[in-house]
N, C-alpha and C. Protein backbone atom coordinates (compact mmCIF):
# COMPACT_ATOMS: atom_id res chain seq x y z
N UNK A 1 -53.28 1.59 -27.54
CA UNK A 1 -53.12 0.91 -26.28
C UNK A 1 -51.68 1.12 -25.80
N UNK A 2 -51.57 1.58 -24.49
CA UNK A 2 -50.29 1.65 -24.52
C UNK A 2 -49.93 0.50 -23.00
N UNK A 3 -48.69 0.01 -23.49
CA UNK A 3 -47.97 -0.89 -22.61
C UNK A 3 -47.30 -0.38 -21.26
N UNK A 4 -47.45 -0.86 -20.31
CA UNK A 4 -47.41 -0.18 -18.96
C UNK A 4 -45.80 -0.84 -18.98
N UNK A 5 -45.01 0.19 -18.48
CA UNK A 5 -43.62 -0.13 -18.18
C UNK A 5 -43.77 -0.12 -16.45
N UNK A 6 -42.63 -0.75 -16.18
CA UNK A 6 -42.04 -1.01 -14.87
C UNK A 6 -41.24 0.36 -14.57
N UNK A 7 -41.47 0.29 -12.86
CA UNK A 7 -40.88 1.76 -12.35
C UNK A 7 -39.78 1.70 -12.38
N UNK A 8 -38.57 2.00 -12.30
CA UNK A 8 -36.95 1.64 -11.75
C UNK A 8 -37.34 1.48 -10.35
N UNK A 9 -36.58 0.43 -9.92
CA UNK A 9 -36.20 0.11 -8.69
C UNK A 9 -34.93 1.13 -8.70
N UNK A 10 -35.64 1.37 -6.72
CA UNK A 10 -34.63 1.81 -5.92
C UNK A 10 -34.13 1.70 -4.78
N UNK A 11 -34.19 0.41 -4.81
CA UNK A 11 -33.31 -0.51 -3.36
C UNK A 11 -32.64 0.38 -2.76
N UNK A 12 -32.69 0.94 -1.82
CA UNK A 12 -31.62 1.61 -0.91
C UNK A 12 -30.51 0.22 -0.60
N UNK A 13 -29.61 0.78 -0.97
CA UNK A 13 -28.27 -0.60 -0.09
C UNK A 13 -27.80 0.20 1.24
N UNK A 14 -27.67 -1.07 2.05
CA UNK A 14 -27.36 -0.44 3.23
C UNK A 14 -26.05 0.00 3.06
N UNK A 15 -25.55 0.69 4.07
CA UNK A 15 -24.01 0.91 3.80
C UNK A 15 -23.48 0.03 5.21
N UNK A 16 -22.12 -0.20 4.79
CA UNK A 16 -21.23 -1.35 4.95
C UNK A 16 -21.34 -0.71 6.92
N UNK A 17 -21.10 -1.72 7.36
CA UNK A 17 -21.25 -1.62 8.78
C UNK A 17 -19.56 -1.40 9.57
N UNK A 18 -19.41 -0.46 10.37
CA UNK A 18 -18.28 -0.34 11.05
C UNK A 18 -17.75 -1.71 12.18
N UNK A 19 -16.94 -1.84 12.03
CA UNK A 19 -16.53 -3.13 13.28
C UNK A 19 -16.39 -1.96 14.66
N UNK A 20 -17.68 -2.74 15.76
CA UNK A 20 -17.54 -1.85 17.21
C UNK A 20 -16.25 -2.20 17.74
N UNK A 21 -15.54 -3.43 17.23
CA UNK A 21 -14.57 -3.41 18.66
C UNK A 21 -13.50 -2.51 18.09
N UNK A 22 -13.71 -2.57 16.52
CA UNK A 22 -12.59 -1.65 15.79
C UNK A 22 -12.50 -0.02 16.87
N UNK A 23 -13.63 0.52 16.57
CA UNK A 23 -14.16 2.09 17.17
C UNK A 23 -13.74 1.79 18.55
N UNK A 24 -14.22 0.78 19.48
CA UNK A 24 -13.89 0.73 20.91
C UNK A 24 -12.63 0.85 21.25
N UNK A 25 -11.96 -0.25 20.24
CA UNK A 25 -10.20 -0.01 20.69
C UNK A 25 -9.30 0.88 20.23
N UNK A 26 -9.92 2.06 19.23
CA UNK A 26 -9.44 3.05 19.48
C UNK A 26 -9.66 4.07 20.14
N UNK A 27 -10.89 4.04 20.68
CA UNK A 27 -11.37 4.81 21.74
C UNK A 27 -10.51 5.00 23.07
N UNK A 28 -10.39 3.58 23.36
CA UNK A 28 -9.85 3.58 24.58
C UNK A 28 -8.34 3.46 24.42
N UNK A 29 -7.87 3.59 23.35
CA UNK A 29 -6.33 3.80 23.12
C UNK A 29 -6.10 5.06 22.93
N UNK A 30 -7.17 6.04 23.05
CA UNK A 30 -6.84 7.48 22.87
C UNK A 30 -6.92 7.38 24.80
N UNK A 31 -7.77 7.20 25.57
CA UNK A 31 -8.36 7.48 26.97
C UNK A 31 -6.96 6.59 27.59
N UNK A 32 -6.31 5.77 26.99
CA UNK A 32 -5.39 5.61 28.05
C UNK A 32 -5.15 3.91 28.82
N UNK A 33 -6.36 3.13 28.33
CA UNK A 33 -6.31 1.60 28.55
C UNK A 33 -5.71 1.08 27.56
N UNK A 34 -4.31 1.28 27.61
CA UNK A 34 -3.71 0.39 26.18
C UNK A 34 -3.23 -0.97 25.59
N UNK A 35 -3.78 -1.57 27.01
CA UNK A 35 -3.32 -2.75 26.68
C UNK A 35 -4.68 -3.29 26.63
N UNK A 36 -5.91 -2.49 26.82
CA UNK A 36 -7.16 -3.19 26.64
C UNK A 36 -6.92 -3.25 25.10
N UNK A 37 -7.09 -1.98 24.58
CA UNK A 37 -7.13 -1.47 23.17
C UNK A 37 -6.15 -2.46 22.70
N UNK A 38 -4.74 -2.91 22.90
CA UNK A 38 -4.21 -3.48 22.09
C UNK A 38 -4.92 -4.78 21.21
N UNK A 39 -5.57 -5.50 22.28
CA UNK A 39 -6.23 -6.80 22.52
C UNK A 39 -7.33 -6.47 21.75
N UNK A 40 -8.05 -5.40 22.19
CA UNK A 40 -9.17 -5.09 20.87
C UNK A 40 -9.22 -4.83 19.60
N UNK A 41 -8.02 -3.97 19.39
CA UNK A 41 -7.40 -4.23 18.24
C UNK A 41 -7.30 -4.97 17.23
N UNK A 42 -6.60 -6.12 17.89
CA UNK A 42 -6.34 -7.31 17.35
C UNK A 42 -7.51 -8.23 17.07
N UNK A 43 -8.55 -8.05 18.04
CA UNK A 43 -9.57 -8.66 17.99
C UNK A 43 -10.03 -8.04 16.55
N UNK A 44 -10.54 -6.84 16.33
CA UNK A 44 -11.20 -6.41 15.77
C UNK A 44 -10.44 -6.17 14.28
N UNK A 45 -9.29 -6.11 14.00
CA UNK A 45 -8.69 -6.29 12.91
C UNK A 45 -8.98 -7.84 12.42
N UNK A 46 -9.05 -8.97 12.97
CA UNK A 46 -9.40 -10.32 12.41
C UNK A 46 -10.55 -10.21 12.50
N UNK A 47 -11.77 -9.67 12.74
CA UNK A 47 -13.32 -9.70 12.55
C UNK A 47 -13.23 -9.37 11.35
N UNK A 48 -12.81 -7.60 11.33
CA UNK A 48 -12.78 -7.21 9.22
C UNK A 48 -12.20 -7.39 8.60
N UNK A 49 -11.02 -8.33 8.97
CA UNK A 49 -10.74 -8.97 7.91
C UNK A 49 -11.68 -10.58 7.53
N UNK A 50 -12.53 -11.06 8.65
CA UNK A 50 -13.36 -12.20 8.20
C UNK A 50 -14.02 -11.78 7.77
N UNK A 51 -15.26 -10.36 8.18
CA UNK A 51 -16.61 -10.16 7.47
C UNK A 51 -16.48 -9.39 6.39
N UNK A 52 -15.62 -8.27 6.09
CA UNK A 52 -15.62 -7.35 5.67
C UNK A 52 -16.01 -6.42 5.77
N UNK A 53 -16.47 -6.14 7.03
CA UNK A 53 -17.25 -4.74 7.53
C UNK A 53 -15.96 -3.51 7.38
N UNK A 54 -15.93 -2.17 7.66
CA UNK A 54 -15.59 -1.28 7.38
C UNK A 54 -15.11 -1.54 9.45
N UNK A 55 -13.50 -0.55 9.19
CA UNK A 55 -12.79 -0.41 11.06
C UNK A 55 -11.66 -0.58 11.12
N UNK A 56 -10.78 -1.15 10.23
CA UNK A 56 -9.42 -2.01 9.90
C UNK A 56 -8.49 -0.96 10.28
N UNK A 57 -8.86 0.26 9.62
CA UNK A 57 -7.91 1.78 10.28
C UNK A 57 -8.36 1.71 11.61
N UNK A 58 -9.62 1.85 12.21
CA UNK A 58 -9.22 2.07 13.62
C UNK A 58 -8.89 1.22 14.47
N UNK A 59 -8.79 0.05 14.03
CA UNK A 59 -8.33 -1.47 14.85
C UNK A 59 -6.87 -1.08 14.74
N UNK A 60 -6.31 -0.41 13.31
CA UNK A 60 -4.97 -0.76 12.91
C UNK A 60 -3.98 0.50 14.11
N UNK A 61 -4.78 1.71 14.16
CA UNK A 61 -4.12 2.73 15.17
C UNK A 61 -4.53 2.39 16.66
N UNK A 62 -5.52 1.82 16.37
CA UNK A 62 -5.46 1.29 18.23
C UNK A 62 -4.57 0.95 18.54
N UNK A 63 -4.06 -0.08 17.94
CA UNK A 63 -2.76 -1.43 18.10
C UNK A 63 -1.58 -0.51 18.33
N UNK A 64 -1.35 0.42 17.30
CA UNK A 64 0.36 1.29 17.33
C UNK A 64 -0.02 2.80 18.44
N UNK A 65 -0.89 3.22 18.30
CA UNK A 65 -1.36 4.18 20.05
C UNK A 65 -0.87 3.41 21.02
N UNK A 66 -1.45 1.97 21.01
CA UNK A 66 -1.37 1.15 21.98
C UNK A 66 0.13 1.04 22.81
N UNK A 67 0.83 0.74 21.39
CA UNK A 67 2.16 0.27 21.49
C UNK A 67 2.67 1.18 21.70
N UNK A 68 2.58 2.57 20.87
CA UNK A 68 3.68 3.58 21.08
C UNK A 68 3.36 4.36 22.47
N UNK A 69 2.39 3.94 23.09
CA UNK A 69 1.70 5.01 24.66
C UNK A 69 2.37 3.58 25.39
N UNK A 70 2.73 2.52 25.39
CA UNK A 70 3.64 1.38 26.35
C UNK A 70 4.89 2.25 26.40
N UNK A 71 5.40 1.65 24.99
CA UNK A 71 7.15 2.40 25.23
C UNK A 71 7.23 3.56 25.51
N UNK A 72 6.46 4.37 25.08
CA UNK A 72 6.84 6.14 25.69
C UNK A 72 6.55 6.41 27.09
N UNK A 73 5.65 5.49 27.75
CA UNK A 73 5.71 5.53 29.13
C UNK A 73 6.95 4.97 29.68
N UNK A 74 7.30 3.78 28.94
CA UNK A 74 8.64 2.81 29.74
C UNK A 74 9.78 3.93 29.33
N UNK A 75 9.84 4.51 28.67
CA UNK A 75 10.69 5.27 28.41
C UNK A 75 11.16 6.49 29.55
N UNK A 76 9.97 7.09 29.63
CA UNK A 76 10.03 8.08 30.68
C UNK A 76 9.84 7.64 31.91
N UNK A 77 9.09 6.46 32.75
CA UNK A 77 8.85 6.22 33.74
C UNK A 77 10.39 5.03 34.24
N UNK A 78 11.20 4.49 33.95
CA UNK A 78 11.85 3.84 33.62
C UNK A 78 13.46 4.83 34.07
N UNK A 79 13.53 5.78 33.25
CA UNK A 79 14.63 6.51 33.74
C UNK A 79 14.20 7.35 35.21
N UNK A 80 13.04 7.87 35.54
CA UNK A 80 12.53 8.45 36.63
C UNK A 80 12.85 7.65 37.52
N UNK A 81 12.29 6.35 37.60
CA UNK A 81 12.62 5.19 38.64
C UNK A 81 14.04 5.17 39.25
N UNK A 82 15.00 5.09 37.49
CA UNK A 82 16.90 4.70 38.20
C UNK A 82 16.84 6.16 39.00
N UNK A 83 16.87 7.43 38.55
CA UNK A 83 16.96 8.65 39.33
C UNK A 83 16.45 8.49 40.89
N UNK A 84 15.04 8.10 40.98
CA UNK A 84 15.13 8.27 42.34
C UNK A 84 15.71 7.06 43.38
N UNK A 85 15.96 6.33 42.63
CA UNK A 85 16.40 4.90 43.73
C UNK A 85 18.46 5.32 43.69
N UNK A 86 18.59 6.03 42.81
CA UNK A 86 20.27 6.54 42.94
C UNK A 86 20.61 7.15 43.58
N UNK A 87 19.30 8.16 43.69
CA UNK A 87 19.24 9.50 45.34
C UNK A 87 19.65 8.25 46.50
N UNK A 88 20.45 8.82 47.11
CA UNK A 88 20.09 8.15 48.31
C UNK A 88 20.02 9.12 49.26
N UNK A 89 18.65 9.51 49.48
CA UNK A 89 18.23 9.77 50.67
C UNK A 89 17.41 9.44 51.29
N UNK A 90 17.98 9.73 53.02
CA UNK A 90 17.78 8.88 54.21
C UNK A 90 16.15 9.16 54.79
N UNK A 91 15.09 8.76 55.19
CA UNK A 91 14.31 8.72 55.81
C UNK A 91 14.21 8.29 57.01
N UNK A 92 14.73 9.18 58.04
CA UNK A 92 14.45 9.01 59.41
C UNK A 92 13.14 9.40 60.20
């Protein structure tokens, strides 16, 4: 007589879920809304760090894209400005 064994289980586990606002706010910190992205960022860095979902890198480069596409604009747009308001020329 022989004794019937059990099959192995093979639960598929899901795999760990990405945070969307993580992906969104670096999306749009590459396209150029950086102060959306900053905010999403931030948002989305305190989501994975509550749930633990997988995004924390792209929340974390949204935030410094974010920041470093502010100052490198104030940087360059900023000296452009003193230049043309130092011109003084006349518009008649």
């Amino acid at each position: 007589m022989t004794t019937p064994t059990a099959a192995p289980s093979t639960t598929a586990v899901a795999p760990e879920s990405t945070n969307v606002l993580s992906v969104v706010a670096f999306v749009l910190s590459l396209v150029g809304f950086n102060v959306i992205a900053i905010v999403l960022g931030f948002i989305g860095l305190s989501q994975v760090k509550k749930t633990g979902q997988r995004g924390r890198g792209f929340a974390l480069a949204a935030v410094i894209i974010g920041f470093a596409s502010i100052v490198l604009f104030a940087l360059i747009f900023i000296p452009l400005v003193v230049m043309a308001a130092s011109s003084s020329v006349a518009i008649s």
